[in-house]
N, C-alpha and C. Protein backbone atom coordinates (compact mmCIF):
# COMPACT_ATOMS: atom_id res chain seq x y z
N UNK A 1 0.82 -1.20 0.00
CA UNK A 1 0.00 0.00 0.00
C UNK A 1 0.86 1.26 0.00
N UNK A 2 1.95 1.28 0.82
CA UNK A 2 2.82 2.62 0.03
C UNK A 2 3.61 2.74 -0.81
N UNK A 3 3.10 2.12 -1.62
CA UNK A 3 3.64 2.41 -3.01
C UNK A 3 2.82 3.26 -3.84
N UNK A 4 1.78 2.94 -3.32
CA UNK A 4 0.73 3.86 -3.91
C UNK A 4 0.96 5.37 -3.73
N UNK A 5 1.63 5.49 -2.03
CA UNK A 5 1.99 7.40 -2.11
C UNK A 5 3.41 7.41 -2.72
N UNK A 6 4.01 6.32 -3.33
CA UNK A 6 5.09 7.06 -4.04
C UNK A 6 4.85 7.35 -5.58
N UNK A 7 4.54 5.88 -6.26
CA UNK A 7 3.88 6.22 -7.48
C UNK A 7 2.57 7.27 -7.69
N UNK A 8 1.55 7.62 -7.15
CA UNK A 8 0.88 8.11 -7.46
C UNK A 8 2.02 9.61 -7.76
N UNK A 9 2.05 10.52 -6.77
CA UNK A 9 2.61 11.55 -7.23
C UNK A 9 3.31 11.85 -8.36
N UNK A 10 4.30 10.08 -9.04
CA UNK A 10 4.66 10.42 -10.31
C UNK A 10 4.08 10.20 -10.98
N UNK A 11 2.88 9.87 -11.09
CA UNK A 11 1.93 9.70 -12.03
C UNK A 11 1.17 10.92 -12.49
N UNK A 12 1.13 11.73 -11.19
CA UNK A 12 0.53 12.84 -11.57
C UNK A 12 1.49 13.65 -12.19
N UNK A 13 2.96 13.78 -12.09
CA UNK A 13 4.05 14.74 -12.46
C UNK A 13 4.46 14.33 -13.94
N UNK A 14 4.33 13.06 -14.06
CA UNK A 14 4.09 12.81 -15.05
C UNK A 14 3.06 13.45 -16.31
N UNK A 15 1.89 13.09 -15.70
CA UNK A 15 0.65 13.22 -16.81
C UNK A 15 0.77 14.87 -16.65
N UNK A 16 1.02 15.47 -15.54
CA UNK A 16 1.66 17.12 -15.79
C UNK A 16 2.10 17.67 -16.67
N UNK A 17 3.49 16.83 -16.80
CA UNK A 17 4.45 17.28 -18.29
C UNK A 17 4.27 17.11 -19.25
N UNK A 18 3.12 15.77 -19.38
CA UNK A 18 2.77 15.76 -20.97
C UNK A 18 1.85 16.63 -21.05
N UNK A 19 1.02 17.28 -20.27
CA UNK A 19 -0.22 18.11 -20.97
C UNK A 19 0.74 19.61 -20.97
N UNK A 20 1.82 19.79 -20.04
CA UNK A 20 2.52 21.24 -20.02
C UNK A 20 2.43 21.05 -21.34
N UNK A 21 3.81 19.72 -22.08
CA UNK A 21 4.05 19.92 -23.25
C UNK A 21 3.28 20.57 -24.78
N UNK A 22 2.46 19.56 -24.29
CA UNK A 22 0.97 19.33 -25.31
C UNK A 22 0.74 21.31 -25.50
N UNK A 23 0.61 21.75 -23.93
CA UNK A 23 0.49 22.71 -24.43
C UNK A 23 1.09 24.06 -24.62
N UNK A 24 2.44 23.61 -24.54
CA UNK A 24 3.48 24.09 -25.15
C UNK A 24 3.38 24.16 -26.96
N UNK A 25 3.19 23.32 -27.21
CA UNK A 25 3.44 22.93 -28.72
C UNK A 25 1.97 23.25 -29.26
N UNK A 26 0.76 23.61 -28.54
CA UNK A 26 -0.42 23.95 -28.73
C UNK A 26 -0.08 25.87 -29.55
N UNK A 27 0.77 26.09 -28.97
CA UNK A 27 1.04 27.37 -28.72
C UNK A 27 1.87 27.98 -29.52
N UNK A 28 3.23 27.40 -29.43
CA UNK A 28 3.81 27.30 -30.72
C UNK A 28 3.70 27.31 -32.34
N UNK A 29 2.03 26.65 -32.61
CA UNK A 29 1.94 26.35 -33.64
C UNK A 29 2.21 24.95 -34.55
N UNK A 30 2.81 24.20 -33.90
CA UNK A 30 3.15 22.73 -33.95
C UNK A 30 1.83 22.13 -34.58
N UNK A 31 0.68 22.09 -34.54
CA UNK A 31 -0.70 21.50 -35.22
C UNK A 31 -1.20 22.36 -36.14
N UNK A 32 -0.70 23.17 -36.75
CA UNK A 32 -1.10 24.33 -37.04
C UNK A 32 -1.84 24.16 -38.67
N UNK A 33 -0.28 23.06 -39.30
CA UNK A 33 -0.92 22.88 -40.64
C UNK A 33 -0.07 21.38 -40.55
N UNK A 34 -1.07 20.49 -41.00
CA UNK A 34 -0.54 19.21 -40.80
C UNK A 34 -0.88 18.18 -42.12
N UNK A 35 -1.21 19.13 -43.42
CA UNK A 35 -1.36 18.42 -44.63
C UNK A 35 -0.27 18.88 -45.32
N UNK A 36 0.58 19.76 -45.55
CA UNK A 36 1.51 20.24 -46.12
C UNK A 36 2.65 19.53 -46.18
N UNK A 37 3.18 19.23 -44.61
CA UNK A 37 4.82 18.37 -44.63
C UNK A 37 4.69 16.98 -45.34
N UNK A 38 3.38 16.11 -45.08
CA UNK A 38 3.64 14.79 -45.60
C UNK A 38 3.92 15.28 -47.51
N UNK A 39 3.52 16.28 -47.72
CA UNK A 39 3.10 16.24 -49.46
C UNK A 39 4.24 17.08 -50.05
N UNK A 40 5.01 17.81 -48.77
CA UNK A 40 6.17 18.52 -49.63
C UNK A 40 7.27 17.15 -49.89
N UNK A 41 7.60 16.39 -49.39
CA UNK A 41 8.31 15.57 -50.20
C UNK A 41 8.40 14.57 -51.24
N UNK A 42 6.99 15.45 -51.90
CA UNK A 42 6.73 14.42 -52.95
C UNK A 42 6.84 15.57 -54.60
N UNK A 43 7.04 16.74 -53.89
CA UNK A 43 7.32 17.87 -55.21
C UNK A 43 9.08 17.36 -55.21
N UNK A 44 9.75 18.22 -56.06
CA UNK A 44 10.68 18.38 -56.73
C UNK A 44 11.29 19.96 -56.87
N UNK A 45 11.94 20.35 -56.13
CA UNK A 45 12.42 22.12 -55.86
C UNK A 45 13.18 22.16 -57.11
N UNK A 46 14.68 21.00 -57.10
CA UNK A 46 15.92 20.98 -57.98
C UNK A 46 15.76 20.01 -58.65
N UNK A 47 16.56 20.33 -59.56
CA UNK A 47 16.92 19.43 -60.63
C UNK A 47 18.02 18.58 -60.18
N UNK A 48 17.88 17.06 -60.27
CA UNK A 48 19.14 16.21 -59.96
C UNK A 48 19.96 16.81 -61.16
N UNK A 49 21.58 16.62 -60.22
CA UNK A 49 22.02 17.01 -61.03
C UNK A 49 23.68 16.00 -61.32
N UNK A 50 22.68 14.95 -62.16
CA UNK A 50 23.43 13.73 -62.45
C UNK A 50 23.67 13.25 -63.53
């Protein structure tokens, strides 16, 4: 049973940092446009030059 007051707290410090993160990167702009990157590497900028 006390394991429960040690893990719990990192559970919560845990699930803390991922939502800080989450909304860190909420903020940033990180979700901002999420059809663009998969499809830019399918254009062609340069010419190989071989």
């Amino acid at each position: 049973m006390d394991i429960v007051f040690v893990l719990l707290p990192f559970a919560l410090l845990f699930a803390g940092v991922g939502a800080g993160a989450y909304i860190w990167a909420v903020k940033r702009g990180q979700f901002d446009d999420l059809e663009t990157p998969p499809l830019r590497i399918l254009s062609d900028d340069e010419e190989s030059k071989s």
